[in-house]
Each structure stands twice: as C-alpha cells, then as structure tokens.
C-alpha atoms as a PDB file:
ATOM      1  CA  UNK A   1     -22.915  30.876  -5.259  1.00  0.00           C
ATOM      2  CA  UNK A   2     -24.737  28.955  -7.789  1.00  0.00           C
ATOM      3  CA  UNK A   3     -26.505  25.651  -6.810  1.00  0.00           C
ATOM      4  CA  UNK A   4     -24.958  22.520  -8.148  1.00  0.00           C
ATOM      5  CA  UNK A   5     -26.320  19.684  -9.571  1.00  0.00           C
ATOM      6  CA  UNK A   6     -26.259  16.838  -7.275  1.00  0.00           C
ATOM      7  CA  UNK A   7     -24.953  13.675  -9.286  1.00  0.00           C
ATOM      8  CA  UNK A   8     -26.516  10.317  -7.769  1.00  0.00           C
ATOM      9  CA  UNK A   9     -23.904   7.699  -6.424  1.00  0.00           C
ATOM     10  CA  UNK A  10     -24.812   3.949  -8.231  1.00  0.00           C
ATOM     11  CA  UNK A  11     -24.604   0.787  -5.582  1.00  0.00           C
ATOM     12  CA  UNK A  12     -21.576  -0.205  -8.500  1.00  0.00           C
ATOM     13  CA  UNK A  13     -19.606   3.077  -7.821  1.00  0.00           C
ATOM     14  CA  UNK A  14     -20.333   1.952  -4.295  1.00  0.00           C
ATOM     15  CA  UNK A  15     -19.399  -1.421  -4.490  1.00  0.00           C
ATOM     16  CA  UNK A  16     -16.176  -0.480  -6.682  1.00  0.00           C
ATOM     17  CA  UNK A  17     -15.047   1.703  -3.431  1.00  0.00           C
ATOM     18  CA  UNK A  18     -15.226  -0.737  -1.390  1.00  0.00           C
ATOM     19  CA  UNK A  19     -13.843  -3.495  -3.560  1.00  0.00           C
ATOM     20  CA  UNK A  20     -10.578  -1.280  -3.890  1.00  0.00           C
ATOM     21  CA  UNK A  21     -10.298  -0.767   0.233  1.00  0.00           C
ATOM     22  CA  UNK A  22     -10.975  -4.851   0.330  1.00  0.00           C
ATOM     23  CA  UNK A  23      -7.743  -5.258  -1.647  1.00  0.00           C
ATOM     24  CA  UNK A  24      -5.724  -3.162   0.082  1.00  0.00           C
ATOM     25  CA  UNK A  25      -6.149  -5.154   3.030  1.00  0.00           C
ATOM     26  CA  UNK A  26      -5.536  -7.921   1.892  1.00  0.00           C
ATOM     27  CA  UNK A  27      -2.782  -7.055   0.415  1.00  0.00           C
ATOM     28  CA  UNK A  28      -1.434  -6.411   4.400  1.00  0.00           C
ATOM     29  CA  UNK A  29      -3.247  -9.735   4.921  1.00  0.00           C
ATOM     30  CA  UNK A  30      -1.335 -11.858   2.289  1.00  0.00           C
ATOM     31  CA  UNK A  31       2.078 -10.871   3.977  1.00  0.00           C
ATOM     32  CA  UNK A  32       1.157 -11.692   7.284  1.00  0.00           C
ATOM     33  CA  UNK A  33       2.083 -15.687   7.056  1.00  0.00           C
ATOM     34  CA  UNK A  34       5.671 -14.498   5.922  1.00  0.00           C
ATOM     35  CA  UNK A  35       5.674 -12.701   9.156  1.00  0.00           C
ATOM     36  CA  UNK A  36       4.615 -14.767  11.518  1.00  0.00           C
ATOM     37  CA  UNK A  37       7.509 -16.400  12.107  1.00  0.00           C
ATOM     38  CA  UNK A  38       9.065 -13.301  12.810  1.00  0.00           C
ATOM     39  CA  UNK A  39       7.183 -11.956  15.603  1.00  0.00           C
ATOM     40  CA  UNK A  40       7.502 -12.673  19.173  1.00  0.00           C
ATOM     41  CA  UNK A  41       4.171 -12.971  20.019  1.00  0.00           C
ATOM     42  CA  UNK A  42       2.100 -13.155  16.860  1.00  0.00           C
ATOM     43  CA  UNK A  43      -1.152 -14.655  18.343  1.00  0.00           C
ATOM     44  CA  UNK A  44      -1.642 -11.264  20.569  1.00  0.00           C
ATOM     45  CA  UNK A  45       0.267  -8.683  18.063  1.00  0.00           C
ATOM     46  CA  UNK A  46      -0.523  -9.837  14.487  1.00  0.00           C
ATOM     47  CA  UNK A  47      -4.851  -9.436  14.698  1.00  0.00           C
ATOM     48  CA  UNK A  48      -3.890  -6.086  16.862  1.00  0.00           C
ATOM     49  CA  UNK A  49      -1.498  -4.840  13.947  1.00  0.00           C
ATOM     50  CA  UNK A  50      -4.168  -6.072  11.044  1.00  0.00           C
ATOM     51  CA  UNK A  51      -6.958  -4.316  12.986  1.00  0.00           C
ATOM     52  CA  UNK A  52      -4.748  -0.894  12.863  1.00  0.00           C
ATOM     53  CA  UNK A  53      -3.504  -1.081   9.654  1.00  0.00           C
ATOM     54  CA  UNK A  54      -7.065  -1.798   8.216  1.00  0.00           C
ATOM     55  CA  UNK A  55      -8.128   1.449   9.841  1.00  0.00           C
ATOM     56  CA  UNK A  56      -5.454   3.483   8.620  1.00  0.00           C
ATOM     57  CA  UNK A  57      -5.952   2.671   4.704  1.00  0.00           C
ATOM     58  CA  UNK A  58      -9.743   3.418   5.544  1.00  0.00           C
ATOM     59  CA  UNK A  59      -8.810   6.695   6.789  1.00  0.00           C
ATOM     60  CA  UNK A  60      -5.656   7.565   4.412  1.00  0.00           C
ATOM     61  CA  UNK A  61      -8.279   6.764   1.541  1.00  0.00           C
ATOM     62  CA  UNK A  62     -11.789   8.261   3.068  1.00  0.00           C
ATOM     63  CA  UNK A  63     -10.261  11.311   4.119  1.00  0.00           C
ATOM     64  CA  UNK A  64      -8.615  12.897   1.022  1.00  0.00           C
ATOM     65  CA  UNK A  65     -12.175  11.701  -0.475  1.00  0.00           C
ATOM     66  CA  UNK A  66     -14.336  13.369   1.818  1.00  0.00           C
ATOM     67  CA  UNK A  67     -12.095  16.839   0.961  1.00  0.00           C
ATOM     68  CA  UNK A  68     -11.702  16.031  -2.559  1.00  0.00           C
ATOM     69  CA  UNK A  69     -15.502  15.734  -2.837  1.00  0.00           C
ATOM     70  CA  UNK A  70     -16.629  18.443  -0.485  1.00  0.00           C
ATOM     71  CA  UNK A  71     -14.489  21.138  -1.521  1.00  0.00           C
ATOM     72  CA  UNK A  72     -14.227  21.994  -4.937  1.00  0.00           C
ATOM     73  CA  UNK A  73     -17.704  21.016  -6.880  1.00  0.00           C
ATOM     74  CA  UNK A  74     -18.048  17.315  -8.363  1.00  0.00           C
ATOM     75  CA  UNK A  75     -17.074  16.615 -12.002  1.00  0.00           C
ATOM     76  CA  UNK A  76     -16.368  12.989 -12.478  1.00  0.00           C
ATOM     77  CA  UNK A  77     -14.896  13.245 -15.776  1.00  0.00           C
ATOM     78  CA  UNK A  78     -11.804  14.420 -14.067  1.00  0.00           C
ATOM     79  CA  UNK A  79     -11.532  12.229 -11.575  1.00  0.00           C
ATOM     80  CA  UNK A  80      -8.610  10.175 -13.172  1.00  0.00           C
ATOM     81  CA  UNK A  81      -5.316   9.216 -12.359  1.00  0.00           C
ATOM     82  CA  UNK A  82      -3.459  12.003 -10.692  1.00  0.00           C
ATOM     83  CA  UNK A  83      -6.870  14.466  -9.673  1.00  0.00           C
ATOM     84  CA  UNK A  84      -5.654  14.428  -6.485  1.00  0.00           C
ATOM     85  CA  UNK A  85      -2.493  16.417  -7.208  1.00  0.00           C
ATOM     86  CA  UNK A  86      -4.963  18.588  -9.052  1.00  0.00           C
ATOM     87  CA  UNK A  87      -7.253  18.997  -5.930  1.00  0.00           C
ATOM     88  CA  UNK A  88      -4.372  19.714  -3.616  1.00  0.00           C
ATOM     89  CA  UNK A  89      -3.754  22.760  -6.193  1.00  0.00           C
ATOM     90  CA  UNK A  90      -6.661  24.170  -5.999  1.00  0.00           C
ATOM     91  CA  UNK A  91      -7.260  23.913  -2.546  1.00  0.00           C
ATOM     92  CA  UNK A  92      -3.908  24.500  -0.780  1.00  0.00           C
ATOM     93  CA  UNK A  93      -1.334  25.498  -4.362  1.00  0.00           C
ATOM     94  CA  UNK A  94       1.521  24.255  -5.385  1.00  0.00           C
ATOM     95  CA  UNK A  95       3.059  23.232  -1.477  1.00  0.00           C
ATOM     96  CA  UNK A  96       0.238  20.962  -1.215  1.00  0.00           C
ATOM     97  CA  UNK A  97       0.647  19.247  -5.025  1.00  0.00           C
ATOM     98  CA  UNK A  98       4.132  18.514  -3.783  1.00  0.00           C
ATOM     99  CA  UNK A  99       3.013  17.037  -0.880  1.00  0.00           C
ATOM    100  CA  UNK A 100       0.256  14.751  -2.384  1.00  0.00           C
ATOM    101  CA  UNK A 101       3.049  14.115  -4.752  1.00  0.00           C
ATOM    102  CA  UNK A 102       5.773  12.990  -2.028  1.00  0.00           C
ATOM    103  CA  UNK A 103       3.334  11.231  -0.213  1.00  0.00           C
ATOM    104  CA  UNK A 104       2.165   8.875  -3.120  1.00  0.00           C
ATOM    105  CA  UNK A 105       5.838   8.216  -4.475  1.00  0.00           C
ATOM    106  CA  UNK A 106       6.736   7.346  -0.870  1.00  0.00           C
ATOM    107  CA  UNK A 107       3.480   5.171  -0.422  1.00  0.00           C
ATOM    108  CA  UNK A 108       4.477   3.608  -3.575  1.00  0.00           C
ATOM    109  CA  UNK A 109       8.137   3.078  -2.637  1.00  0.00           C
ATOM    110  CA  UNK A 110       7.427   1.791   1.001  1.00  0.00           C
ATOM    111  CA  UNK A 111       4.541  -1.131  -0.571  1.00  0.00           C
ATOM    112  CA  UNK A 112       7.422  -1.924  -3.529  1.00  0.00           C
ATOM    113  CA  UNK A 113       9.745  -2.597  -0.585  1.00  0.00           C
ATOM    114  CA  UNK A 114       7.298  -4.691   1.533  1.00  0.00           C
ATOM    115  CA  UNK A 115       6.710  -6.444  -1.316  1.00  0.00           C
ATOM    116  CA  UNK A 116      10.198  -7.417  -2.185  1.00  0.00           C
ATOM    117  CA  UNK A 117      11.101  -7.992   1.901  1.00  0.00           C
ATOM    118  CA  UNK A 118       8.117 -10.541   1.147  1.00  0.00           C
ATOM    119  CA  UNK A 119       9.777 -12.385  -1.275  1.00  0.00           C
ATOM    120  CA  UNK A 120      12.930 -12.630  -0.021  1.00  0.00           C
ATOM    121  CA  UNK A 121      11.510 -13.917   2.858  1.00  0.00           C
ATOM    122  CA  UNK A 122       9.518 -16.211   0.805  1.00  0.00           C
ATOM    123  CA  UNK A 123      12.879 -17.600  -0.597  1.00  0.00           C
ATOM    124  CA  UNK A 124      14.542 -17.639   2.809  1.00  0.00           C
ATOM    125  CA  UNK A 125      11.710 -19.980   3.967  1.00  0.00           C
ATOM    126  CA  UNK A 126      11.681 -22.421   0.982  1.00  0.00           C
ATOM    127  CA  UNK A 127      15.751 -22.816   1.243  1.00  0.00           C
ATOM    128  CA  UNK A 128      15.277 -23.953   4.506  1.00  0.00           C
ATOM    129  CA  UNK A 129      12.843 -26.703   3.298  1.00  0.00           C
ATOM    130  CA  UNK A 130      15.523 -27.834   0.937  1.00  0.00           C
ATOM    131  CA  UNK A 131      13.978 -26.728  -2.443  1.00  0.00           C
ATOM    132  CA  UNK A 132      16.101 -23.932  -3.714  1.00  0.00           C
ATOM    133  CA  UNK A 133      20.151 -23.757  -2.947  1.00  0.00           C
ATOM    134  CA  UNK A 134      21.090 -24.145   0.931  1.00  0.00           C
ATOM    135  CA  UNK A 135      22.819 -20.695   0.140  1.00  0.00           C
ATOM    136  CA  UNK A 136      19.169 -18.602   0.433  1.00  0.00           C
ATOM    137  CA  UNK A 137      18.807 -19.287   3.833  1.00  0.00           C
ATOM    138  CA  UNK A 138      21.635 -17.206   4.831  1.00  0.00           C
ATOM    139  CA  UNK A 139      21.186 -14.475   7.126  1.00  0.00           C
ATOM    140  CA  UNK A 140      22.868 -11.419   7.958  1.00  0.00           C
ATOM    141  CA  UNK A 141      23.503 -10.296  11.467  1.00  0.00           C
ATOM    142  CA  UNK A 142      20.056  -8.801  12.266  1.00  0.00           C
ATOM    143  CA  UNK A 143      18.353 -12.111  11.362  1.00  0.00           C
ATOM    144  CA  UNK A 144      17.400 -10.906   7.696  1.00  0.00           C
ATOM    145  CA  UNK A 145      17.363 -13.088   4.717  1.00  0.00           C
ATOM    146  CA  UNK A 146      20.191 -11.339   3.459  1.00  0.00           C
ATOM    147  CA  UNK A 147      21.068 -13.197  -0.002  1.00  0.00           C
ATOM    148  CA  UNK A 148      17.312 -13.153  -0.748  1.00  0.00           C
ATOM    149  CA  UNK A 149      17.212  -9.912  -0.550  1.00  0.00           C
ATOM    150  CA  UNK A 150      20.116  -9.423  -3.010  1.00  0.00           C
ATOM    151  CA  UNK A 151      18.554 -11.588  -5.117  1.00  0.00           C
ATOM    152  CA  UNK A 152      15.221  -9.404  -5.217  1.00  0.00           C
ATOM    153  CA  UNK A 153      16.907  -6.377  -5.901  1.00  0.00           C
ATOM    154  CA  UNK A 154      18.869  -7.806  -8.613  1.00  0.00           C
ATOM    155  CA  UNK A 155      15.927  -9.088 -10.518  1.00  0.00           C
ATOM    156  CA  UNK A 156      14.403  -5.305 -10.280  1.00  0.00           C
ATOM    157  CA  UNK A 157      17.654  -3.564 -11.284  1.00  0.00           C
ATOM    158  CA  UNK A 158      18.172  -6.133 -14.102  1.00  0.00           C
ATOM    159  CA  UNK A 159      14.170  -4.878 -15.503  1.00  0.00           C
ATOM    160  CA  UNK A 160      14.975  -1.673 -14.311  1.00  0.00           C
END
C-alpha cells in the first residue's frame, strides 16, 4: 500500500462538527417542555432521558465517522450529501447501502413525527388556555391530543 497524504483538520471543520451535534440536542431539548407535563416523574426521568439521548446522537454520528474516515482513504471532495450510502458500498456492498439507506429514511421519518406530536401538543396546550377553539383540547382515549394531531397531518398532506 501506498502512503497517503494526511490532510490537516482546521479548528472551523472542528467547530462545524460540533456545532451540528449541539443542534441535535437541542433539538431533543426544545421538545422537552411539551413533555413535561406528560411524564410521571419528570424531575428524576427527564435530565436521565436528555443525558441518554445526548449520548446516543454522539455515538450514532461519531461512529459511522470514525469508519467512514478510517476505512477507505480521505477525499473530502466527496464527502457530500449521501457519501455515506457510498461508504457502506464500498465497505460492506449493496446490503449495507440499503441499510444506511433504511436507517436514514427511518431517522428522518421518526424526527418528522416527533416533530408533528410536538405541535399538536403545542395546540392541545394553548386550547386549554383559551386561545384557539375549546375543540383542540380534545383527547382521545390514551390521553393524546387527538384533533391536534389531525390537524398536523392535514396541514402536511395538504403541502404534500
């Protein structure tokens, strides 16, 4: 094997990194006063289930990195949207592009439906303050803001 050039990481790139795991967080963080009121115990539970989920992005991000970087030599030019499907080719074929593939559609999918549980949550909580229609804080059965939800999925399907 030919020795490759090693390519010197700038404090930016650095910082960029890190700037991108900070807002992943926080996007975990900015749904957690939505869910306070739905958890029994959310002084003991809430900084336990932050604490875990801020260690699993770390990991779910660091760890495809560290392969990505260590096993195939490093051209940054190609690292653009979608090189990881690429990586997963050469290193494990076509199985392993279809997982990286499945696993980003359903990590998409799962924070799209966060997201919209959020808001209908978010409307839940305002109808019961009295500023949209009484209607919104309906709930179904299982204690879930049931016409907010609708209402979410309706707004997607109509921009769908």
């Amino acid at each position: 094997m030919e020795p490759t050039e090693v390519e010197v990481v700038t404090e930016a790139e650095v910082q960029k990194v890190i700037k991108a795991e900070a807002v992943e967080v926080a996007k975990i963080v900015a749904l957690t006063p939505i869910a306070i009121r739905e958890v029994d115990n959310p002084s003991k539970s809430l900084p336990k289930a932050l604490f875990y989920a801020a260690i699993l992005i770390i990991l779910s991000y660091l760890y495809p990195l560290l392969i990505g970087t260590g096993a195939i030599p490093l051209d940054r030019k190609l690292w653009t949207d979608g090189y990881f499907s690429d990586i997963a080719k050469i290193i494990g074929g076509v199985w392993l592009t279809w997982w990286m593939q499945g696993a980003a559609a359903a990590s998409n999918m799962g924070m799209f439906i966060a997201k919209m549980s959020s808001y209908s949550y978010q409307l839940l909580r305002m109808a019961e303050l009295g500023m949209p229609p009484k209607f919104f804080s309906m709930r179904s059965r299982y204690g879930t803001p049931l016409v907010g939800i609708m209402f979410s999925a309706s707004g997607v399907l109509l921009l769908s």
